[in-house]
PDB file of N, CA and C in Angstrom:
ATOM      1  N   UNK A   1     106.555 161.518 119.965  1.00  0.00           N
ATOM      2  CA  UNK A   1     106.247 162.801 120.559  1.00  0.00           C
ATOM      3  C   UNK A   1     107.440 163.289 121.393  1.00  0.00           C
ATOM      4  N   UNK A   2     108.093 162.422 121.985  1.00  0.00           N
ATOM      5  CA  UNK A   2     109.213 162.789 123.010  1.00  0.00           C
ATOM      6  C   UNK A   2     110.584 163.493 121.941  1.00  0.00           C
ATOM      7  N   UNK A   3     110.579 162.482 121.157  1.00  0.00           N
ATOM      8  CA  UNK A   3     111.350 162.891 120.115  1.00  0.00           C
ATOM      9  C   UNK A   3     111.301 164.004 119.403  1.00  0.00           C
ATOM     10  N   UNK A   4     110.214 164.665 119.241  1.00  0.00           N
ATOM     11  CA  UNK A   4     109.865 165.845 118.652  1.00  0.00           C
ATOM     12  C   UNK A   4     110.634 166.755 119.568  1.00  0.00           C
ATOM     13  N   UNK A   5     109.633 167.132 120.975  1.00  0.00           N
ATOM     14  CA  UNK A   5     109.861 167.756 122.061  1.00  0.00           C
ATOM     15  C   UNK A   5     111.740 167.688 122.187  1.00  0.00           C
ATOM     16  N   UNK A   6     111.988 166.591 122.195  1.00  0.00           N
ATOM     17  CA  UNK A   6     113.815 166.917 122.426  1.00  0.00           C
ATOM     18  C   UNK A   6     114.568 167.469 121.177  1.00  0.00           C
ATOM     19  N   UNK A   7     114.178 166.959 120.136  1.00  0.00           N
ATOM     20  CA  UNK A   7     114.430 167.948 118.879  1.00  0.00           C
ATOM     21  C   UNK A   7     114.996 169.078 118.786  1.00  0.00           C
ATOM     22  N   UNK A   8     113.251 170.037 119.489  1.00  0.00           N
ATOM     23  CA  UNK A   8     113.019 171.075 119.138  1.00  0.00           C
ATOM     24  C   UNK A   8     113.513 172.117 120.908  1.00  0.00           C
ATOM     25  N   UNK A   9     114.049 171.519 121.866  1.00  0.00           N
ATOM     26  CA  UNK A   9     114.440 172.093 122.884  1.00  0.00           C
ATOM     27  C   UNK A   9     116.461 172.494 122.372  1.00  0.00           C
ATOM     28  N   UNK A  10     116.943 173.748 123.139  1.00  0.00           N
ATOM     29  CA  UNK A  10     117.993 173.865 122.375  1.00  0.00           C
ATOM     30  C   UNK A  10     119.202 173.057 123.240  1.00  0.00           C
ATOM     31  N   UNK A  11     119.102 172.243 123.541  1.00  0.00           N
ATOM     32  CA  UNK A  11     119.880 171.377 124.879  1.00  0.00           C
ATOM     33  C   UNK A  11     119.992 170.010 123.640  1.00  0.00           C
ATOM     34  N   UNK A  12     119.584 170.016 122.443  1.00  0.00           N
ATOM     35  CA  UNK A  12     119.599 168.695 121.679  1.00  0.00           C
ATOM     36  C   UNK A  12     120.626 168.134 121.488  1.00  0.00           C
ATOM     37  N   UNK A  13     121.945 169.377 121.385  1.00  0.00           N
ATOM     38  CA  UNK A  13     123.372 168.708 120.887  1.00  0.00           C
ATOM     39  C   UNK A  13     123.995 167.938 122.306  1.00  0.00           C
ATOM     40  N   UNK A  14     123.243 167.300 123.046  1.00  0.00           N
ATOM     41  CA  UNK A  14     123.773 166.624 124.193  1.00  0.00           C
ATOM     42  C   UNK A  14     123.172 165.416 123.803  1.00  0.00           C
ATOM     43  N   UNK A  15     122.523 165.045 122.783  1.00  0.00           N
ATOM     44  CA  UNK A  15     121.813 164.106 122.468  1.00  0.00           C
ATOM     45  C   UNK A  15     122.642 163.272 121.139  1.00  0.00           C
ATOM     46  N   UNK A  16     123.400 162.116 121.352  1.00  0.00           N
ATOM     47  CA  UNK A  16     123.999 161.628 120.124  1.00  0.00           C
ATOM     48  C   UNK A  16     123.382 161.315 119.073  1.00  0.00           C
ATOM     49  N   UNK A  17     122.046 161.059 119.160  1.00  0.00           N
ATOM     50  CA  UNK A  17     121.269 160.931 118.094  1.00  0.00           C
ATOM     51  C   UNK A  17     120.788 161.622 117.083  1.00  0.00           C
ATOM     52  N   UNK A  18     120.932 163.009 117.292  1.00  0.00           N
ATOM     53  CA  UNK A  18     120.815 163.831 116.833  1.00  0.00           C
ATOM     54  C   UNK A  18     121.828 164.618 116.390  1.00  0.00           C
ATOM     55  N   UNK A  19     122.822 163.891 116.390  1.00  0.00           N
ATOM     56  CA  UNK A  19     124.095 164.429 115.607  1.00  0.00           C
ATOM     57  C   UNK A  19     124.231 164.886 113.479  1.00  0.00           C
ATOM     58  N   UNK A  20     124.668 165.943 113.748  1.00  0.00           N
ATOM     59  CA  UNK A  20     124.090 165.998 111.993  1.00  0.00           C
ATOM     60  C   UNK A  20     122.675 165.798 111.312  1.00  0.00           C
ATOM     61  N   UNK A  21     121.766 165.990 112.070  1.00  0.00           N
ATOM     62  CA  UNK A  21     120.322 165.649 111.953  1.00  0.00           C
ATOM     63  C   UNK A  21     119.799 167.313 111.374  1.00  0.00           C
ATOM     64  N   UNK A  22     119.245 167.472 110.663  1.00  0.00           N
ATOM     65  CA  UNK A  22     118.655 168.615 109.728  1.00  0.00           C
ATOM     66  C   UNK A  22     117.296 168.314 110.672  1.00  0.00           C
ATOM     67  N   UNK A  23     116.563 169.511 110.052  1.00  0.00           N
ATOM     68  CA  UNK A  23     115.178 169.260 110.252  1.00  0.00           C
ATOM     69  C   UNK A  23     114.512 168.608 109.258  1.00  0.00           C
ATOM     70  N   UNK A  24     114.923 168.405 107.795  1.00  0.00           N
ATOM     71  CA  UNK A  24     114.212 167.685 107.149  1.00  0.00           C
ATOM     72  C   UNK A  24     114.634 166.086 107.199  1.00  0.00           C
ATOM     73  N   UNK A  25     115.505 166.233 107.699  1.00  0.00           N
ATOM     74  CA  UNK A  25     116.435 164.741 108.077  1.00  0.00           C
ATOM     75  C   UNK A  25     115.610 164.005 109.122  1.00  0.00           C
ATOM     76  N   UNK A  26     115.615 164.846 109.619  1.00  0.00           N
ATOM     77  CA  UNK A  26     114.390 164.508 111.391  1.00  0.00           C
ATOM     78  C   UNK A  26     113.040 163.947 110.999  1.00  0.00           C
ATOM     79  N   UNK A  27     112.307 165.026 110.244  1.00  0.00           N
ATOM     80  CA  UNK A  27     111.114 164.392 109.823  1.00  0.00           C
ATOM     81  C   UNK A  27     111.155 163.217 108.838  1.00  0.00           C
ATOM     82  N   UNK A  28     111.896 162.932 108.210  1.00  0.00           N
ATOM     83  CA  UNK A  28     112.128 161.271 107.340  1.00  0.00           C
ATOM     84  C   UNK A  28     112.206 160.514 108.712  1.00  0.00           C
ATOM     85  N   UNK A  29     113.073 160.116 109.585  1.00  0.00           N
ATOM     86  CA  UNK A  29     113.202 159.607 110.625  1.00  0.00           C
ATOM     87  C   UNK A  29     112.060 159.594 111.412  1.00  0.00           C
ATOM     88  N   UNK A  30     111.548 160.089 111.770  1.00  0.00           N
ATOM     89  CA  UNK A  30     110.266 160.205 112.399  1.00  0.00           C
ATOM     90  C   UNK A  30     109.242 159.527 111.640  1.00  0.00           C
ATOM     91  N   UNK A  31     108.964 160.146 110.618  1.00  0.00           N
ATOM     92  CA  UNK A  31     108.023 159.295 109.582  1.00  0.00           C
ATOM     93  C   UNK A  31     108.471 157.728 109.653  1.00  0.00           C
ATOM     94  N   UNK A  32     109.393 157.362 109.807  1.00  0.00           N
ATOM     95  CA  UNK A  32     109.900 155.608 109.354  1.00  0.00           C
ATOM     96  C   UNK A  32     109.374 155.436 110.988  1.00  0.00           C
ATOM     97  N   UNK A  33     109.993 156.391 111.563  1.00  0.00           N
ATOM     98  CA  UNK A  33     109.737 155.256 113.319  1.00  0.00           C
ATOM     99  C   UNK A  33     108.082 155.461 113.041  1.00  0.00           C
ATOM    100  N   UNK A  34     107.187 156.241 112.735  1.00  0.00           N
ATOM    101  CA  UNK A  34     105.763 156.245 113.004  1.00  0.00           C
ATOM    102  C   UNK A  34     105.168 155.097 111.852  1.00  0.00           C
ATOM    103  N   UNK A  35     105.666 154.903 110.454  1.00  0.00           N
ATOM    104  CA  UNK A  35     104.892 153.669 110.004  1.00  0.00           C
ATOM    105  C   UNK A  35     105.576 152.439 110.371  1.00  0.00           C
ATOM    106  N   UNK A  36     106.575 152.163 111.009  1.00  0.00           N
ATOM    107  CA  UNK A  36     106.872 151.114 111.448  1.00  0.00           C
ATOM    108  C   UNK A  36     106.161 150.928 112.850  1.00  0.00           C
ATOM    109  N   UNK A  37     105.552 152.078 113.417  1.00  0.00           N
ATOM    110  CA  UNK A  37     105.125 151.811 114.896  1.00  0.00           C
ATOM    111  C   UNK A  37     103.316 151.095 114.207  1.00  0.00           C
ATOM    112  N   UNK A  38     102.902 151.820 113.228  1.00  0.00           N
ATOM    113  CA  UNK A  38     101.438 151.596 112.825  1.00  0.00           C
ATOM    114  C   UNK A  38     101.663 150.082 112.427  1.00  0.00           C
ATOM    115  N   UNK A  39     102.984 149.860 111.573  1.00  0.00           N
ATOM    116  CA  UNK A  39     102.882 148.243 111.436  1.00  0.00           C
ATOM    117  C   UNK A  39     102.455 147.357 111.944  1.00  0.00           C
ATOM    118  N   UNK A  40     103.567 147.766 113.359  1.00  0.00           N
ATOM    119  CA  UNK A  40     103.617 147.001 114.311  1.00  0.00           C
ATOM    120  C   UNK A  40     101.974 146.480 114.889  1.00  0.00           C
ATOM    121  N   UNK A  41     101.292 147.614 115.309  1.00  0.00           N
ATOM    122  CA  UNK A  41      99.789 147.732 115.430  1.00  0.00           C
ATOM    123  C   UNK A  41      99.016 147.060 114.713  1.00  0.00           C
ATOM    124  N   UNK A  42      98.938 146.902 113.580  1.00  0.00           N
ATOM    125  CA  UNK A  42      98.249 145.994 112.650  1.00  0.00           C
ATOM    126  C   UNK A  42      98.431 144.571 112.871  1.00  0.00           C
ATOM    127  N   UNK A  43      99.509 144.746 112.555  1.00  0.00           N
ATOM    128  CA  UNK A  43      99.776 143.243 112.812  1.00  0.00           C
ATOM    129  C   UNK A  43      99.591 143.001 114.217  1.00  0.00           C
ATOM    130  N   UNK A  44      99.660 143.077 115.248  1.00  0.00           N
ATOM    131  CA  UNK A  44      99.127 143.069 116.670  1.00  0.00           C
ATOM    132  C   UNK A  44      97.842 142.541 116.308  1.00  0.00           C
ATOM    133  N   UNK A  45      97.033 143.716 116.297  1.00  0.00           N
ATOM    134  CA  UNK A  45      95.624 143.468 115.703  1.00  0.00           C
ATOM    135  C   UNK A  45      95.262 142.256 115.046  1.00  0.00           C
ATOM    136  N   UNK A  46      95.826 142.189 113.687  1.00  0.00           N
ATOM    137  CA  UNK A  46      95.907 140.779 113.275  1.00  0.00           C
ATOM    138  C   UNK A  46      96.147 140.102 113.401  1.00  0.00           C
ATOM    139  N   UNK A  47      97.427 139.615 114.683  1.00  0.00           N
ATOM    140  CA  UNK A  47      97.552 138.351 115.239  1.00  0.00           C
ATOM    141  C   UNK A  47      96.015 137.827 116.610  1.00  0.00           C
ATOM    142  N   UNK A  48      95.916 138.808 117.296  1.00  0.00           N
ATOM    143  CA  UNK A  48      94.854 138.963 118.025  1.00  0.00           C
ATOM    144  C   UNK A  48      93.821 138.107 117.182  1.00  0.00           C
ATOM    145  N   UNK A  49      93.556 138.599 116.154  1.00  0.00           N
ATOM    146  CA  UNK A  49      92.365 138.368 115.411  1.00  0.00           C
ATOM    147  C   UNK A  49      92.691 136.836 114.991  1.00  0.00           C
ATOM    148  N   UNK A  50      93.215 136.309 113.999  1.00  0.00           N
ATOM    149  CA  UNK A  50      93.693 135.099 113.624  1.00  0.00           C
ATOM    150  C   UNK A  50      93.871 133.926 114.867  1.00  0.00           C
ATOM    151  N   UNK A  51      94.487 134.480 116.056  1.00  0.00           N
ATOM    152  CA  UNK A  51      95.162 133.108 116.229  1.00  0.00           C
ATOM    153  C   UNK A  51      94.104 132.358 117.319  1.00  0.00           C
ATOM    154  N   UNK A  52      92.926 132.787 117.969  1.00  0.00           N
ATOM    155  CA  UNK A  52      91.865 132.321 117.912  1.00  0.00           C
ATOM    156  C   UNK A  52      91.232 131.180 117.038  1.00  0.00           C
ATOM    157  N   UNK A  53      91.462 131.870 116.017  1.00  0.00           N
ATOM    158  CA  UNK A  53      90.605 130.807 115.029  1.00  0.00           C
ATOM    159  C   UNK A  53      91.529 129.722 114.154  1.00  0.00           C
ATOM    160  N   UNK A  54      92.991 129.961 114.709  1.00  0.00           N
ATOM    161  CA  UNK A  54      93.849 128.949 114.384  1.00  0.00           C
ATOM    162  C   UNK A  54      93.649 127.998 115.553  1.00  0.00           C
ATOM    163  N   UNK A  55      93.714 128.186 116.575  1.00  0.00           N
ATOM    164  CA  UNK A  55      94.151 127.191 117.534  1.00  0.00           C
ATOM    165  C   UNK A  55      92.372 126.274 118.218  1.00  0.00           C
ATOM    166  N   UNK A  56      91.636 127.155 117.266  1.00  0.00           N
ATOM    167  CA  UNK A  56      90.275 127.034 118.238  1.00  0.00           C
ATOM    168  C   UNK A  56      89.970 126.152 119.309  1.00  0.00           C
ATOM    169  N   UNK A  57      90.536 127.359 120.423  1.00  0.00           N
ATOM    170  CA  UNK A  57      90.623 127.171 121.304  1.00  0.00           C
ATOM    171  C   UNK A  57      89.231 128.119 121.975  1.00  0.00           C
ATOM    172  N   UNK A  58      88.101 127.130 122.586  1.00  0.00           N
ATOM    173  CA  UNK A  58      86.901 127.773 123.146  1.00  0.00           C
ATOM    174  C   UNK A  58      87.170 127.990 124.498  1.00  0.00           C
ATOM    175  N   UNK A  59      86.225 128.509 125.394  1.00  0.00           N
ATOM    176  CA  UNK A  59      86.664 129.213 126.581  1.00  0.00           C
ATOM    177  C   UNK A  59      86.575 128.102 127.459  1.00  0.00           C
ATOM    178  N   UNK A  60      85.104 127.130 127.161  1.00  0.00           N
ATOM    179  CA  UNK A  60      85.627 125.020 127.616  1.00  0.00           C
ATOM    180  C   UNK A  60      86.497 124.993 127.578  1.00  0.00           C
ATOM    181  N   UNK A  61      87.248 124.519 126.965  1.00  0.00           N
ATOM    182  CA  UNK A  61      88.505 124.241 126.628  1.00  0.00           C
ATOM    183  C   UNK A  61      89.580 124.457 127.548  1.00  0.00           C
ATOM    184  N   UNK A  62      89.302 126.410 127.958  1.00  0.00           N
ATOM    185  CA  UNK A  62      90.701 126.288 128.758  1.00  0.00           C
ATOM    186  C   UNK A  62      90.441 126.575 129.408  1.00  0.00           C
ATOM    187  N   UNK A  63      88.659 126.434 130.340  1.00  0.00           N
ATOM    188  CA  UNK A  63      88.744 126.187 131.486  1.00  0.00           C
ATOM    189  C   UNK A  63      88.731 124.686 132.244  1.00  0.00           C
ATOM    190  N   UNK A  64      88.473 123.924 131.218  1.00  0.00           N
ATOM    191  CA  UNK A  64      88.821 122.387 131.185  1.00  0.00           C
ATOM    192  C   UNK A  64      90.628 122.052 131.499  1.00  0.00           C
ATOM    193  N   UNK A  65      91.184 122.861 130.569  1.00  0.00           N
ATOM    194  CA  UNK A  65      92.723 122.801 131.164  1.00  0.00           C
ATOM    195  C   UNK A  65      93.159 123.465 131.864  1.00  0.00           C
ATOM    196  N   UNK A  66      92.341 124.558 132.612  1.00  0.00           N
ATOM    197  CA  UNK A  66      93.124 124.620 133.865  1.00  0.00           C
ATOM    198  C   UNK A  66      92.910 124.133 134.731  1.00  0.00           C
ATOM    199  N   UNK A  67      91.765 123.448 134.773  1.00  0.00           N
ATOM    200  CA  UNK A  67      91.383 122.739 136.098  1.00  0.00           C
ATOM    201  C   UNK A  67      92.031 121.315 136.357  1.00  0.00           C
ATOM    202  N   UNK A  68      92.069 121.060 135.017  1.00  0.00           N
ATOM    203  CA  UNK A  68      92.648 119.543 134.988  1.00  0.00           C
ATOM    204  C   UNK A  68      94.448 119.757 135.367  1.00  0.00           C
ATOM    205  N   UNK A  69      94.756 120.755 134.782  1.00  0.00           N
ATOM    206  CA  UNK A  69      96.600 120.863 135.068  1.00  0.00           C
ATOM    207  C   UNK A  69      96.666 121.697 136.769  1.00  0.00           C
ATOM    208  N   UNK A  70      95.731 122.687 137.137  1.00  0.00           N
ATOM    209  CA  UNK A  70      95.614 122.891 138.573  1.00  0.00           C
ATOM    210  C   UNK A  70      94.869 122.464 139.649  1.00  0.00           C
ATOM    211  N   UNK A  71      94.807 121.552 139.516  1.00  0.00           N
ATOM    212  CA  UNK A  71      93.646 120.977 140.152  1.00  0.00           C
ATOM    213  C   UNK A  71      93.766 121.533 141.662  1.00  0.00           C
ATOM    214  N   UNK A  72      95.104 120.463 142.314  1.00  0.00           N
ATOM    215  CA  UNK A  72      95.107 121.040 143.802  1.00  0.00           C
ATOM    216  C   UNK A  72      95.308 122.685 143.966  1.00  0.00           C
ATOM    217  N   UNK A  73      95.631 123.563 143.291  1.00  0.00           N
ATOM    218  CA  UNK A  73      95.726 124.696 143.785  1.00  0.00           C
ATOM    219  C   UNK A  73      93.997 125.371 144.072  1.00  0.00           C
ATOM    220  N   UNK A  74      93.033 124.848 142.341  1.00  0.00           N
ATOM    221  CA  UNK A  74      91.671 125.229 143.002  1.00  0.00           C
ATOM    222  C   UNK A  74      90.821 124.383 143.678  1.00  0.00           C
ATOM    223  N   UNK A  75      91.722 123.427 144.228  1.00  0.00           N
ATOM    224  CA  UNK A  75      90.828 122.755 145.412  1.00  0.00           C
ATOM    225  C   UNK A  75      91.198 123.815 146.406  1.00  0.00           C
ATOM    226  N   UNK A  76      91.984 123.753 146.805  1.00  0.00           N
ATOM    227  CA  UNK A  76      93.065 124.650 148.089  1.00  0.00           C
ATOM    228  C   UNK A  76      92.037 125.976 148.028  1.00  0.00           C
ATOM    229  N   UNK A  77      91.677 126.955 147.234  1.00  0.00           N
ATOM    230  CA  UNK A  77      91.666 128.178 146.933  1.00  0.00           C
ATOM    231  C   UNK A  77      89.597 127.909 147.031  1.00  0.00           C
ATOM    232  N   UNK A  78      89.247 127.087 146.417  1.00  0.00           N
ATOM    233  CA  UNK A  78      87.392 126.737 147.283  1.00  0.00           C
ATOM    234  C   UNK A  78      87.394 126.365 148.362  1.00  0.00           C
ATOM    235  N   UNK A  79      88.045 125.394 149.235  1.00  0.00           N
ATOM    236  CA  UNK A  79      87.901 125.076 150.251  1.00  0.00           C
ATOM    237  C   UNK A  79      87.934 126.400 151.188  1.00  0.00           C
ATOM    238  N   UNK A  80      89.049 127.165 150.827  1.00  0.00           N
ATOM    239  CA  UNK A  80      89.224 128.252 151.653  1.00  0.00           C
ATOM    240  C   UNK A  80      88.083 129.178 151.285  1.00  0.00           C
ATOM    241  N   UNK A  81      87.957 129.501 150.437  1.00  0.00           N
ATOM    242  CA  UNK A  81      86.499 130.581 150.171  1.00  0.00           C
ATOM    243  C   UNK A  81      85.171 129.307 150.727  1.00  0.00           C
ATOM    244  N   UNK A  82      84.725 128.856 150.319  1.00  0.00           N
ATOM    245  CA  UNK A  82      84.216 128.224 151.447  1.00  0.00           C
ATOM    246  C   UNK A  82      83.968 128.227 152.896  1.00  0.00           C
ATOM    247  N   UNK A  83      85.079 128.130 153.483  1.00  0.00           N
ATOM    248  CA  UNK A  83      85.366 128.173 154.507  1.00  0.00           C
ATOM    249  C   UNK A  83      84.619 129.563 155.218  1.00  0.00           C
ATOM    250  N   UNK A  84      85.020 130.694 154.789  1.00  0.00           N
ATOM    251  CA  UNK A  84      85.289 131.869 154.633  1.00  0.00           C
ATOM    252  C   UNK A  84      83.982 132.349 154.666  1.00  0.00           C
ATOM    253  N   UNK A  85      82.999 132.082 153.626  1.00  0.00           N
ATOM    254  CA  UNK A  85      81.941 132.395 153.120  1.00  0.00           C
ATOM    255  C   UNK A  85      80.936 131.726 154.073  1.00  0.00           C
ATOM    256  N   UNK A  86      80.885 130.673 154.450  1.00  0.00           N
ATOM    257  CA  UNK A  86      80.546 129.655 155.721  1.00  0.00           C
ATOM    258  C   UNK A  86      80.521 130.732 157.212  1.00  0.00           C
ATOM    259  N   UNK A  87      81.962 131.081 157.295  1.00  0.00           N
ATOM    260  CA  UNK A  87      81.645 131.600 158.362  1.00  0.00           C
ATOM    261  C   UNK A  87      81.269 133.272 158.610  1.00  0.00           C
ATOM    262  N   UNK A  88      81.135 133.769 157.503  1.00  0.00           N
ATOM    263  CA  UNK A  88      80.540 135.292 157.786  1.00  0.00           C
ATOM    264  C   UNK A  88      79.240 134.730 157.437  1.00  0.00           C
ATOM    265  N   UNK A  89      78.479 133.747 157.059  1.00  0.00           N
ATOM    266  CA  UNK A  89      77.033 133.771 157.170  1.00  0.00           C
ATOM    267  C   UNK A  89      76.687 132.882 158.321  1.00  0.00           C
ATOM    268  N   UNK A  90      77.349 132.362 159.204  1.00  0.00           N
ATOM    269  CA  UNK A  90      77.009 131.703 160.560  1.00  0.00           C
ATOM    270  C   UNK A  90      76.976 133.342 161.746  1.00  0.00           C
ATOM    271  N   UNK A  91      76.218 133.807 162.340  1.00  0.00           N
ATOM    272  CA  UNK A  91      76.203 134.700 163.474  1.00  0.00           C
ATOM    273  C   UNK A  91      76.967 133.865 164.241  1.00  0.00           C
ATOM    274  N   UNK A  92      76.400 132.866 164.955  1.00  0.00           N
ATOM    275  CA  UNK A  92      77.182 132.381 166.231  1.00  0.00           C
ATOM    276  C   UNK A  92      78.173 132.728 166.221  1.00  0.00           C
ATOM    277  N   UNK A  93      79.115 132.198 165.022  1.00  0.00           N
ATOM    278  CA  UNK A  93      80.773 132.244 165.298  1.00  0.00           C
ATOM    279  C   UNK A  93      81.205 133.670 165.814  1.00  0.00           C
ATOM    280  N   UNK A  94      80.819 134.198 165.613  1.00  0.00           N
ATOM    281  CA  UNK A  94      81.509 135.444 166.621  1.00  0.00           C
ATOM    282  C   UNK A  94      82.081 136.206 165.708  1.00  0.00           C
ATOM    283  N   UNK A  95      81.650 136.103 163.640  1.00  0.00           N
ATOM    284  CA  UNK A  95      82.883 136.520 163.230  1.00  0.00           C
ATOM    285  C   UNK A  95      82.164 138.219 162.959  1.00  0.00           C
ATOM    286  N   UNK A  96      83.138 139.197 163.783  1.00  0.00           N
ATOM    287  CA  UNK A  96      82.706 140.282 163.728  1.00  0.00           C
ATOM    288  C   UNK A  96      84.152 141.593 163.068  1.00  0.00           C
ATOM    289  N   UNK A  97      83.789 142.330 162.015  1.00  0.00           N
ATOM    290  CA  UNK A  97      84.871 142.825 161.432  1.00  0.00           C
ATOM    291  C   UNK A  97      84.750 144.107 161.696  1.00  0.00           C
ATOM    292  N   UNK A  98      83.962 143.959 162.763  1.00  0.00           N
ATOM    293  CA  UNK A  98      83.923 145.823 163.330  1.00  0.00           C
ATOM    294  C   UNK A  98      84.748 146.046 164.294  1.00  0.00           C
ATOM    295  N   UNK A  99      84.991 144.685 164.699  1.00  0.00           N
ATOM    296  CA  UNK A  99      86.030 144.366 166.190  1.00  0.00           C
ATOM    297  C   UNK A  99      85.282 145.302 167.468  1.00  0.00           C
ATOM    298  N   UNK A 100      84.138 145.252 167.699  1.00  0.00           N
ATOM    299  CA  UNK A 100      83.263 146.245 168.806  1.00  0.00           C
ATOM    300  C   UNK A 100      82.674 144.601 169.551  1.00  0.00           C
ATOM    301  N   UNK A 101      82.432 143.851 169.315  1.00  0.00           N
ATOM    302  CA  UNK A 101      81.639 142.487 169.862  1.00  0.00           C
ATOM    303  C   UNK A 101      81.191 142.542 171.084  1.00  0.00           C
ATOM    304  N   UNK A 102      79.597 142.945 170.097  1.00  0.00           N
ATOM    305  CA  UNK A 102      78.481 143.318 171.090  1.00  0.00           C
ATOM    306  C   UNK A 102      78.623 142.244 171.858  1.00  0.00           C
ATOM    307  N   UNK A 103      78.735 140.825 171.580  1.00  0.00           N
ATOM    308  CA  UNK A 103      77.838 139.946 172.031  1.00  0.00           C
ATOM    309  C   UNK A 103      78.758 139.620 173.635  1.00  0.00           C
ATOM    310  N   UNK A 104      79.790 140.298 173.777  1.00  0.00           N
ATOM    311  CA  UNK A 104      80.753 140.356 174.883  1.00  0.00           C
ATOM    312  C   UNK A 104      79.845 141.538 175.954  1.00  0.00           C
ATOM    313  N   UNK A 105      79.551 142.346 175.418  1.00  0.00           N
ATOM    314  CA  UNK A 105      78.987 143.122 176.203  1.00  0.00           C
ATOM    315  C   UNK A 105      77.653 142.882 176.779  1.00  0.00           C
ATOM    316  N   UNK A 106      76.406 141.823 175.861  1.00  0.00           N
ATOM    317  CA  UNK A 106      75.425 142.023 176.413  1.00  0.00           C
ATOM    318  C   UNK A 106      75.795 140.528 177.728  1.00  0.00           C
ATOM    319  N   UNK A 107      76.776 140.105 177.957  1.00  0.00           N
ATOM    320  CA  UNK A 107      77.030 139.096 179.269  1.00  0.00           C
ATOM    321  C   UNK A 107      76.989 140.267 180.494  1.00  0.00           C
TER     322      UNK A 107
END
């Protein structure tokens, strides 16, 4: 699309690419970059699709390996949510995110 648009603006001969370029010259060129772009897409698509069922690899699997190859990072990363989660459901602690702390005032 960009390519079109610079084409067809009259500022093109600042553009080396477009040196000696016809308009029917342009549209062959265009046409090759657009089925090589749809190629590309397909096959995307089709690797997507295939390599699933090459490697079958289930979602066990790789949540089994990440836990086993990260272990200490999601220890580190529950403990802290934990932690966290612990203390916004304790009142006592004081943990207040309005920063107003009534409980200073009713002394």
């Amino acid at each position: 699309c960009y390519l079109v648009i610079i084409f067809h603006w009259p500022n093109r001969r600042f553009y080396s690419q477009f040196d000696g370029l016809n308009g029917a010259g342009f549209w062959r060129v265009f046409a090759n970059i657009q089925v090589y772009g749809m190629g590309e897409a397909v096959l995307f698509i089709v690797l997507i699709w295939t390599l699933p069922k090459m490697t079958y690899n289930f979602p066990e699997q790789r949540l089994g390996y990440a836990i086993y190859s990260n272990w200490g990072k999601i220890q580190c990363k529950f403990v802290i949510f934990t932690m966290v989660l612990l203390q916004t459901t304790i009142p006592q602690l004081g943990t207040d995110y309005t920063f107003k702390f009534k409980w200073i005032h009713k002394q």
